[in-house]
PDB file of N, CA and C in Angstrom:
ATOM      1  N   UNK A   1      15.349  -2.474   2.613  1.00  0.00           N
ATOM      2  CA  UNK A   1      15.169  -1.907   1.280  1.00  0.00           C
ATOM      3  C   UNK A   1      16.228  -2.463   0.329  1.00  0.00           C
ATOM      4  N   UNK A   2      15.913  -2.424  -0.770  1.00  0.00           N
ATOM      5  CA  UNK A   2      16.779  -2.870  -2.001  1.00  0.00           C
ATOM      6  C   UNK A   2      17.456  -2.194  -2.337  1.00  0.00           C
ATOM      7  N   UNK A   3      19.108  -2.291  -2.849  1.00  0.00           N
ATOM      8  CA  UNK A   3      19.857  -1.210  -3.110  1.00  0.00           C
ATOM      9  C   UNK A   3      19.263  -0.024  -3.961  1.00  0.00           C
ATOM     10  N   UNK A   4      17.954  -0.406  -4.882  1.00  0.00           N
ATOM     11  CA  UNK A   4      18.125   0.745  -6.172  1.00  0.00           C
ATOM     12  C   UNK A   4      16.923   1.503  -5.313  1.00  0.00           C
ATOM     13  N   UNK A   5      16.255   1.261  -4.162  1.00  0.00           N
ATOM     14  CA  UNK A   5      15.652   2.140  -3.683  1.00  0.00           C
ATOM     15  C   UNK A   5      15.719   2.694  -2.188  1.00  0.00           C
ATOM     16  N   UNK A   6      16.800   3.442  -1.784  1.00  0.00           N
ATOM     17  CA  UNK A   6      17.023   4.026  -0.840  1.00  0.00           C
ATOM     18  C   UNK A   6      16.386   4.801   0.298  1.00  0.00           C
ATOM     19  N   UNK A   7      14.623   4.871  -0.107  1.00  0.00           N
ATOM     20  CA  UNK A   7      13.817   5.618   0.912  1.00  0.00           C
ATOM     21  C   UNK A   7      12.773   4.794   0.598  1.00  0.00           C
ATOM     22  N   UNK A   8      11.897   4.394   1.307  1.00  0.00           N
ATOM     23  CA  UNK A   8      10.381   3.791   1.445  1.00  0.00           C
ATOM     24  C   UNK A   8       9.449   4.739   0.167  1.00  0.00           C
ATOM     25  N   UNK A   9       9.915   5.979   1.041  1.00  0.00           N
ATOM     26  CA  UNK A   9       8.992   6.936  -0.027  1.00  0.00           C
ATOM     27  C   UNK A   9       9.087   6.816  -1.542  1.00  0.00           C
ATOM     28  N   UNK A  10      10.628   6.300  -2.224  1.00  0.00           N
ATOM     29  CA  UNK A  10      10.569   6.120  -3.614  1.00  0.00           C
ATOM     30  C   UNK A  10      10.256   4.469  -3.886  1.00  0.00           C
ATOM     31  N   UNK A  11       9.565   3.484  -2.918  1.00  0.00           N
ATOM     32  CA  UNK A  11       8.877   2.607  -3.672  1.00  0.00           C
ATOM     33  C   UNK A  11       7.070   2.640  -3.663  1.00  0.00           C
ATOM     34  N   UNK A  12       6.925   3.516  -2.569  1.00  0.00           N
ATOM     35  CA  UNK A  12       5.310   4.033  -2.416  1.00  0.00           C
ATOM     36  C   UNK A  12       5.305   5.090  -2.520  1.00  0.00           C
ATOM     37  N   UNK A  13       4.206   5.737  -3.792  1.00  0.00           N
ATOM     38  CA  UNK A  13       3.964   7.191  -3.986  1.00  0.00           C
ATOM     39  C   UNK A  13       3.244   7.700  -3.257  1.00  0.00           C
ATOM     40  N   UNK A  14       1.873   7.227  -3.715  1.00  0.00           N
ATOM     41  CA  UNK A  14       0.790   7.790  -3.063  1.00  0.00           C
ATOM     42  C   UNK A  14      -0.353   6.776  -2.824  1.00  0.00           C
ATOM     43  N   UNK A  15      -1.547   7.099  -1.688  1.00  0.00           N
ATOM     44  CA  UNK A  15      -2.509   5.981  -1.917  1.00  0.00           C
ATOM     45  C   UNK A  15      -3.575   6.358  -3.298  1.00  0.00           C
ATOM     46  N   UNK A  16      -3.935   5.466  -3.858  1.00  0.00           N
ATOM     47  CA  UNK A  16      -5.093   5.260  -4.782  1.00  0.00           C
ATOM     48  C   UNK A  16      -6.346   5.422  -4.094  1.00  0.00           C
ATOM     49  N   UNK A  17      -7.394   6.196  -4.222  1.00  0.00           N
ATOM     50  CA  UNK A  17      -8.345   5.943  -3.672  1.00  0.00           C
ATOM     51  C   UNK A  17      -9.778   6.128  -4.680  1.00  0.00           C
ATOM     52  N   UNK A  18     -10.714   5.011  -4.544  1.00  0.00           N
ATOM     53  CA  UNK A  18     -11.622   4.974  -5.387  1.00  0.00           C
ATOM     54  C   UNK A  18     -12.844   4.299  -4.603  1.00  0.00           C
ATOM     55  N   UNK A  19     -14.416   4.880  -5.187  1.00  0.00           N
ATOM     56  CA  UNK A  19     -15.272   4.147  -4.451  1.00  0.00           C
ATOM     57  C   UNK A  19     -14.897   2.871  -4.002  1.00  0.00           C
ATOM     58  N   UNK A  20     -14.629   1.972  -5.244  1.00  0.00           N
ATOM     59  CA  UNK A  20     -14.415   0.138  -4.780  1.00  0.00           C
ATOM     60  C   UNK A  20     -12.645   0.449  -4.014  1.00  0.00           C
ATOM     61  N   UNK A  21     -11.823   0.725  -3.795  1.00  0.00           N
ATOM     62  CA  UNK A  21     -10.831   0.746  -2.515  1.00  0.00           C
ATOM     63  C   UNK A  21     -11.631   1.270  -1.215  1.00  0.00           C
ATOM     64  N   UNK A  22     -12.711   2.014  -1.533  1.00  0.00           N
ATOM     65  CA  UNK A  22     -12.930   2.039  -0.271  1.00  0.00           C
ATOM     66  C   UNK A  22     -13.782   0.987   0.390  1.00  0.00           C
ATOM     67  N   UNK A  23     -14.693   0.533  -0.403  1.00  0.00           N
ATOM     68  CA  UNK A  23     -15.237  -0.508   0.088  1.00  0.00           C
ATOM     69  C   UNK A  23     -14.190  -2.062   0.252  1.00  0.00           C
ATOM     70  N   UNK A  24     -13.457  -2.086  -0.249  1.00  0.00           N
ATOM     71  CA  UNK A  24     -12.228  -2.742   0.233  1.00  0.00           C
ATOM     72  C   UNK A  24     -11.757  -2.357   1.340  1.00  0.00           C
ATOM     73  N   UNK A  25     -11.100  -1.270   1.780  1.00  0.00           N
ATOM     74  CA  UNK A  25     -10.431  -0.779   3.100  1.00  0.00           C
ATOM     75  C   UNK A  25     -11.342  -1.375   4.155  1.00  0.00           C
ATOM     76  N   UNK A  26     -13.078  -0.757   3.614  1.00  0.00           N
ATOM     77  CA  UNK A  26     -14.033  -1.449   4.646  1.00  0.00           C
ATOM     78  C   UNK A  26     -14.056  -2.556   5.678  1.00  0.00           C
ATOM     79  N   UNK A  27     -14.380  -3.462   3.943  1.00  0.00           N
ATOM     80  CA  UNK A  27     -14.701  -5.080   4.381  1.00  0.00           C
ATOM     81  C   UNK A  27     -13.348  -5.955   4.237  1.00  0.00           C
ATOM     82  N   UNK A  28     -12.433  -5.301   3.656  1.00  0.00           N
ATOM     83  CA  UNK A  28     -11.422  -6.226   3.307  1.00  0.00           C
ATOM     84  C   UNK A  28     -10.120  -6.058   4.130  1.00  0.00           C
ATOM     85  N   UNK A  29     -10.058  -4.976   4.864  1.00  0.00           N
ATOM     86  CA  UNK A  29      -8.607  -4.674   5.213  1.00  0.00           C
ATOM     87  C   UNK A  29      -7.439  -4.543   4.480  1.00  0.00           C
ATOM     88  N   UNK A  30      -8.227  -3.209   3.331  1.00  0.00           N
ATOM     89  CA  UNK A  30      -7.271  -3.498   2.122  1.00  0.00           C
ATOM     90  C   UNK A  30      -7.169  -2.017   1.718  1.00  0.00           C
ATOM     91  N   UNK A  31      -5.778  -1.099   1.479  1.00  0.00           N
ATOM     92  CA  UNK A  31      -5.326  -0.276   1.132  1.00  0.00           C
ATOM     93  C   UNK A  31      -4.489  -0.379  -0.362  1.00  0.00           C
ATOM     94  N   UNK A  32      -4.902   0.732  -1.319  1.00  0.00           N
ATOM     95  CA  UNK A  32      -4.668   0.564  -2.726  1.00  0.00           C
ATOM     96  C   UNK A  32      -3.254   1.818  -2.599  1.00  0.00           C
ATOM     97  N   UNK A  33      -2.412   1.667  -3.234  1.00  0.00           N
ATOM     98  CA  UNK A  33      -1.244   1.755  -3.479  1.00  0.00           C
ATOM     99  C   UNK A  33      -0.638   2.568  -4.531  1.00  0.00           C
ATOM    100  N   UNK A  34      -0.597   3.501  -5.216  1.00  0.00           N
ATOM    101  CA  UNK A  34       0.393   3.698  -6.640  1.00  0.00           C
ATOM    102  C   UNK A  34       1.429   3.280  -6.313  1.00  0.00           C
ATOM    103  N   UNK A  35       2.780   2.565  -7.165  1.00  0.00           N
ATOM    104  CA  UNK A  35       4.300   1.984  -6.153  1.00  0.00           C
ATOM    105  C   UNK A  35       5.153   2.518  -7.378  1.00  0.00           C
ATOM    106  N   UNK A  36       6.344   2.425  -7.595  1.00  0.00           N
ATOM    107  CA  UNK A  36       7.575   2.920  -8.185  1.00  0.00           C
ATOM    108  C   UNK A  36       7.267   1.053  -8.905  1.00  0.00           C
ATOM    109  N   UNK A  37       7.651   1.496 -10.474  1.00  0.00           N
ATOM    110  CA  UNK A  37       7.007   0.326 -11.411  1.00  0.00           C
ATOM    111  C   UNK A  37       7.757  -1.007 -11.223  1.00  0.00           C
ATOM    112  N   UNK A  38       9.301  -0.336 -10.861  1.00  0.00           N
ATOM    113  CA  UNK A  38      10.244  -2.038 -10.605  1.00  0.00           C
ATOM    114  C   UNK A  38      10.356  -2.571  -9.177  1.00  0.00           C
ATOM    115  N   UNK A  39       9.159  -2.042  -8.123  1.00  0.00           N
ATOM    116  CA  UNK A  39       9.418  -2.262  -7.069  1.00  0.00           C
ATOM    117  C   UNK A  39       8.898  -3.900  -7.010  1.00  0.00           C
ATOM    118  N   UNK A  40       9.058  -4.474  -6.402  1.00  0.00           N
ATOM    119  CA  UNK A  40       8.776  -6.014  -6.146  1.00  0.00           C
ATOM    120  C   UNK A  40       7.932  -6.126  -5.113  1.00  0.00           C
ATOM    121  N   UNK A  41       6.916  -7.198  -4.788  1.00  0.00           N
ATOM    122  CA  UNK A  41       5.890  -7.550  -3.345  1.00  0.00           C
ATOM    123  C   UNK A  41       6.818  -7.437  -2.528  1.00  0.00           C
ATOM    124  N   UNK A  42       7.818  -7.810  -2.167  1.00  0.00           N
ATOM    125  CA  UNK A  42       8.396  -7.594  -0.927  1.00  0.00           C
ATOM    126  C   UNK A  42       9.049  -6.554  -0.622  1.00  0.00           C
ATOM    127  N   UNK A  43       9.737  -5.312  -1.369  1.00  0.00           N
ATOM    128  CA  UNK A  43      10.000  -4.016  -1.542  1.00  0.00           C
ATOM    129  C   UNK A  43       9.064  -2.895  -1.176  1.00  0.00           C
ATOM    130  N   UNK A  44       7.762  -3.486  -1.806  1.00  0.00           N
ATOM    131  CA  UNK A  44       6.508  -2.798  -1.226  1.00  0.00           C
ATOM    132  C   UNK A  44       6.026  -3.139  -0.101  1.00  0.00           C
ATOM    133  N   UNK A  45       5.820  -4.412   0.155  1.00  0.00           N
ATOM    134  CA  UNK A  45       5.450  -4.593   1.767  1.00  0.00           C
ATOM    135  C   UNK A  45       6.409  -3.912   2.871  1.00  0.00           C
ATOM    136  N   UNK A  46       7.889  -4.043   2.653  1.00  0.00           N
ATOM    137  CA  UNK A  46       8.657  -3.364   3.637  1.00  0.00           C
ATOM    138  C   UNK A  46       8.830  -1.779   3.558  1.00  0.00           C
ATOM    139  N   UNK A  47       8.415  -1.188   2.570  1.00  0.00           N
ATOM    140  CA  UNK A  47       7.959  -0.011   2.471  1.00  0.00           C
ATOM    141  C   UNK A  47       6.737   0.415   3.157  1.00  0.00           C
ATOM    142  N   UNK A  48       6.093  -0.673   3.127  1.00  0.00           N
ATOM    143  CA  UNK A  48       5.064   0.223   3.515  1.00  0.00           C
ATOM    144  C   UNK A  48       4.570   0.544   5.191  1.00  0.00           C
ATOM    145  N   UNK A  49       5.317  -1.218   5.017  1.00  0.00           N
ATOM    146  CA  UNK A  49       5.293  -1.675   7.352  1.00  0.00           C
ATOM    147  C   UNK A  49       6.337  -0.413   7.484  1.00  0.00           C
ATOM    148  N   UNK A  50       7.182  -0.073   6.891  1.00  0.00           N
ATOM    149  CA  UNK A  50       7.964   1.073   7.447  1.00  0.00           C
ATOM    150  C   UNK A  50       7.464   2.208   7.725  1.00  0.00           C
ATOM    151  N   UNK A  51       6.663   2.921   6.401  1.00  0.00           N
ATOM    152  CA  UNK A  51       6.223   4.337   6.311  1.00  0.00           C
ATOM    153  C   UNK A  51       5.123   4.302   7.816  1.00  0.00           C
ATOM    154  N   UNK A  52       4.123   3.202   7.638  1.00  0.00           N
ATOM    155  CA  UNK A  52       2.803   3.434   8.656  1.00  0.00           C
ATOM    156  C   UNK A  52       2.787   2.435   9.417  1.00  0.00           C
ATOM    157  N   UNK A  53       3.983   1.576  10.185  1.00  0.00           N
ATOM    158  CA  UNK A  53       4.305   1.045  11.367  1.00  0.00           C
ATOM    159  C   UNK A  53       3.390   0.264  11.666  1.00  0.00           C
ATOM    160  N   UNK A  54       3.431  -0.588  10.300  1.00  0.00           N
ATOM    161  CA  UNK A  54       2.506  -1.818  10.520  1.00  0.00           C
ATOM    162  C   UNK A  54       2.589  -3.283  10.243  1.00  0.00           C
ATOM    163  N   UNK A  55       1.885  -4.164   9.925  1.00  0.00           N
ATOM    164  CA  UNK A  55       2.513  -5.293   9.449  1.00  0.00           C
ATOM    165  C   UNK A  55       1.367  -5.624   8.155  1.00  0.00           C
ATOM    166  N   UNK A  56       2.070  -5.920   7.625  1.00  0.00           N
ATOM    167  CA  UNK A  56       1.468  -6.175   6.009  1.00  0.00           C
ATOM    168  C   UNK A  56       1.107  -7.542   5.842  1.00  0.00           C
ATOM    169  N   UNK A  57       0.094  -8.565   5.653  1.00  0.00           N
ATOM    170  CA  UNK A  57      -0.478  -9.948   5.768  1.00  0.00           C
ATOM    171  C   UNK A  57      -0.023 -10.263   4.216  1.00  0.00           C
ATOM    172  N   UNK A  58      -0.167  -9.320   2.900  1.00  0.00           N
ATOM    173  CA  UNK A  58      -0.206  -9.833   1.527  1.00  0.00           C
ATOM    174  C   UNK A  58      -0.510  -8.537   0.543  1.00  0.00           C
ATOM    175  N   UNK A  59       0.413  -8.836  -0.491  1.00  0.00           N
ATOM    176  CA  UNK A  59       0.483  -7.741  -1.390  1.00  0.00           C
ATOM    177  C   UNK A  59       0.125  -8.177  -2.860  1.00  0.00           C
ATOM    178  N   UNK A  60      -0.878  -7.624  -2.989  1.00  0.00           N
ATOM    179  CA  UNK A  60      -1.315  -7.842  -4.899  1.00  0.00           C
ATOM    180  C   UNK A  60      -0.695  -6.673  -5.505  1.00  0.00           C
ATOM    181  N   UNK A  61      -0.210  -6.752  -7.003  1.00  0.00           N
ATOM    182  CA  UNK A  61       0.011  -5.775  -8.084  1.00  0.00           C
ATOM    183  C   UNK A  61      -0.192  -5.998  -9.079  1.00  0.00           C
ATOM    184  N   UNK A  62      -0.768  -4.742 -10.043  1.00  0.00           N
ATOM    185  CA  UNK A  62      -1.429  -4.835 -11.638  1.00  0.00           C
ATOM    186  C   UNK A  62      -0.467  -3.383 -12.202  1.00  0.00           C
ATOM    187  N   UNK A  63      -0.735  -3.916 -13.398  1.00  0.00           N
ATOM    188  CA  UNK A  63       0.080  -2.604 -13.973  1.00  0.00           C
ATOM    189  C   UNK A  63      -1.465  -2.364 -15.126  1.00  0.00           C
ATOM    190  N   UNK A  64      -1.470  -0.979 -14.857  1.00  0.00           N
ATOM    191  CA  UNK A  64      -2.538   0.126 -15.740  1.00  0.00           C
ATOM    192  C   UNK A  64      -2.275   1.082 -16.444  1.00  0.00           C
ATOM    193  N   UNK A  65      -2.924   2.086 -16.848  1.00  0.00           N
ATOM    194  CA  UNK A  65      -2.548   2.596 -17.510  1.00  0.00           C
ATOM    195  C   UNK A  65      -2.130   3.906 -16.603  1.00  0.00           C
ATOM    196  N   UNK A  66      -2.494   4.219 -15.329  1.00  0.00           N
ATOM    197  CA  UNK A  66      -2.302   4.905 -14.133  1.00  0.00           C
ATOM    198  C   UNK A  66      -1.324   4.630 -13.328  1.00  0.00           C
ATOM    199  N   UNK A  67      -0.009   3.238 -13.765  1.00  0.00           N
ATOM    200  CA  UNK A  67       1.209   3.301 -12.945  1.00  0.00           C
ATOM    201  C   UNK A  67       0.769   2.281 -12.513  1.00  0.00           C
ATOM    202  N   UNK A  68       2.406   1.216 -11.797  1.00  0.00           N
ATOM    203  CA  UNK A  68       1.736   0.168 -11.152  1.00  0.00           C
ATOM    204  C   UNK A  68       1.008   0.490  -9.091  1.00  0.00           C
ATOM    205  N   UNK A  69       0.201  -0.629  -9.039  1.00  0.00           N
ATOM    206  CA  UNK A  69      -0.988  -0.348  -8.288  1.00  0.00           C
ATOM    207  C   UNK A  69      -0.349  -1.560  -7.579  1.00  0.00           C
ATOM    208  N   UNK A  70      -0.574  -1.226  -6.150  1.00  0.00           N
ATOM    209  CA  UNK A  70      -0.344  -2.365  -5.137  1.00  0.00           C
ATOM    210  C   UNK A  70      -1.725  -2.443  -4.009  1.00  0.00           C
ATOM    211  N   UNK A  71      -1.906  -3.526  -4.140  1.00  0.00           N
ATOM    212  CA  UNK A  71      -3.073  -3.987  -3.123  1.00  0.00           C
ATOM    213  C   UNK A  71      -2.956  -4.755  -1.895  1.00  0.00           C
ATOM    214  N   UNK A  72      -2.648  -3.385  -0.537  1.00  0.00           N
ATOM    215  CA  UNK A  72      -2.033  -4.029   0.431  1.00  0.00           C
ATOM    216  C   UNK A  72      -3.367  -4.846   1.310  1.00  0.00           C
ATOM    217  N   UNK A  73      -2.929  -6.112   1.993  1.00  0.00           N
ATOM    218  CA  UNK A  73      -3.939  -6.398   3.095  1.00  0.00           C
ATOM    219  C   UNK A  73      -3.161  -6.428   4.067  1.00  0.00           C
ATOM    220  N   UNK A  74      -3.843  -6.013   5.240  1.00  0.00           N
ATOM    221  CA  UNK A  74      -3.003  -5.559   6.312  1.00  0.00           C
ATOM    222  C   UNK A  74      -3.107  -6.575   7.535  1.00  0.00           C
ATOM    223  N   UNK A  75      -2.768  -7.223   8.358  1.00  0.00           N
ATOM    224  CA  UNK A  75      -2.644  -8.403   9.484  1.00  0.00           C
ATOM    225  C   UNK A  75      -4.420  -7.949  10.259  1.00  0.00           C
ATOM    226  N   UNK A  76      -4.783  -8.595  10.534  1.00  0.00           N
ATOM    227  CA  UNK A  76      -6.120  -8.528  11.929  1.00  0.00           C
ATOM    228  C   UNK A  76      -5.724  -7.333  12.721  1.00  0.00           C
ATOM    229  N   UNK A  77      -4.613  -7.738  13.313  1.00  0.00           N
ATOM    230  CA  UNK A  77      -4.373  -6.248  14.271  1.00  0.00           C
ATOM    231  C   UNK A  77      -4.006  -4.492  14.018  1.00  0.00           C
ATOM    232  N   UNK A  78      -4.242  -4.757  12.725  1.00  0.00           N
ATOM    233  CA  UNK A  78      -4.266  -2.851  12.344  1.00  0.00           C
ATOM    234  C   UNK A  78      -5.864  -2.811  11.563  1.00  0.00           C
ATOM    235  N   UNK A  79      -6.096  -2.128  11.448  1.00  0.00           N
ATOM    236  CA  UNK A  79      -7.051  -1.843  10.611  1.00  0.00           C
ATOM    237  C   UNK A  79      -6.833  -0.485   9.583  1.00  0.00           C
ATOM    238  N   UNK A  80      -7.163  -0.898   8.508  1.00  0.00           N
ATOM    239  CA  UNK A  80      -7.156  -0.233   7.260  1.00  0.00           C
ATOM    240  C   UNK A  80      -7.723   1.375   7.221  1.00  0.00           C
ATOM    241  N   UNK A  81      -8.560   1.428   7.765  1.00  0.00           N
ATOM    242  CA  UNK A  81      -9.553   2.457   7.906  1.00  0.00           C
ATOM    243  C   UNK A  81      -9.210   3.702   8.770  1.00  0.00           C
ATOM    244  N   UNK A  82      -8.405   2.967  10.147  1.00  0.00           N
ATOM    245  CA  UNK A  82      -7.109   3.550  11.055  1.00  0.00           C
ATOM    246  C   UNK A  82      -5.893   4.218  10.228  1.00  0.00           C
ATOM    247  N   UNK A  83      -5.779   3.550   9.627  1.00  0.00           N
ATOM    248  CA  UNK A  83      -4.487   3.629   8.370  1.00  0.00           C
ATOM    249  C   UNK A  83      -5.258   4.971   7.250  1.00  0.00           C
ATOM    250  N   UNK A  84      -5.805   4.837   7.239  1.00  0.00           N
ATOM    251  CA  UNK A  84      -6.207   5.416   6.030  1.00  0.00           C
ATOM    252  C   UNK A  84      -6.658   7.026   6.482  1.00  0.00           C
ATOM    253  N   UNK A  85      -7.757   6.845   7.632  1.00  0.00           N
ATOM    254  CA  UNK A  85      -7.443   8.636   8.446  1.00  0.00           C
ATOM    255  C   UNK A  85      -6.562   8.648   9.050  1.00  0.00           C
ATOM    256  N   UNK A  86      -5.349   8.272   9.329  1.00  0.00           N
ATOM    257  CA  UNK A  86      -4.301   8.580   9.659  1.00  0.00           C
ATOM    258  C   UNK A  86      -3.640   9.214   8.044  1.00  0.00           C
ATOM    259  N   UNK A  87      -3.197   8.498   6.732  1.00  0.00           N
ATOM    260  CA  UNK A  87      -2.690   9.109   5.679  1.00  0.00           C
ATOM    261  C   UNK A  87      -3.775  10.413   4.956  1.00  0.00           C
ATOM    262  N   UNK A  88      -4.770  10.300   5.306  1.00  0.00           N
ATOM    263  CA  UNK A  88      -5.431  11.832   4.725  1.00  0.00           C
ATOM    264  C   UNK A  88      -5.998  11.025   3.710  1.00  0.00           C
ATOM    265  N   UNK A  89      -7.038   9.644   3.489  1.00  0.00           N
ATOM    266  CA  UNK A  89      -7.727   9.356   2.625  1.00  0.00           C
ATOM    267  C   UNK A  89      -8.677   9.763   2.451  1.00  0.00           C
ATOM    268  N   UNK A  90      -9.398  10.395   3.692  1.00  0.00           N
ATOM    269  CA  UNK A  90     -10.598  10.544   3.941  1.00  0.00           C
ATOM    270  C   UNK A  90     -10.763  11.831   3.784  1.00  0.00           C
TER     271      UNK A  90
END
C-alpha cells in the first residue's frame, strides 16, 4: 500500500453493480469497483488481491459523476462470479 492509504478498505469502497457489470463478471471476468479518487491502477489492484485473496490480470478506471470506478479483470484461475457471491453481489 501507498503511504496516504493505510488499509485496502480506504482505496476500495464498495462493488458497483449494474445489469452490464454483470454481464461482464459473466463473460468477461470482470468486477466493477467504486475506489478512493487518488488511488492509482496499482493501489487498486493491490487492494483488491488483498481484500479477496486473489490475483488481479488488469485494471481499467473512469471518473463519473458516481466517484471514480475501477474495472477489475481477474487472472483465469479465480473467477469473478466466485468473487462476487462471496462479496454479497448477488
Amino acid at each position: 500500500m501507498a503511504k496516504e492509504f493505510d488499509s485496502p478498505h480506504k482505496v476500495v469502497h464498495y462493488p458497483y453493480v449494474t445489469e452490464k457489470t454483470m454481464v461482464k463478471m459473466e463473460e468477461e471476468n470482470k468486477l466493477e469497483f467504486i475506489v478512493d479518487r487518488r488511488a492509482n491502477k496499482g493501489q487498486i489492484s493491490d487492494a483488491v488481491e488483498e481484500l479477496f485473496d486473489v490475483k488481479v490480470d488488469k485494471v481499467n478506471t473512469r471518473i463519473d459523476k458516481k466517484g471514480k470506478k475501477a474495472t477489475v479483470k481477474f487472472t483465469s484461475e479465480y473467477s469473478a462470479e466466485e468473487i462476487g457471491m462471496r462479496i454479497g453481489v448477488f
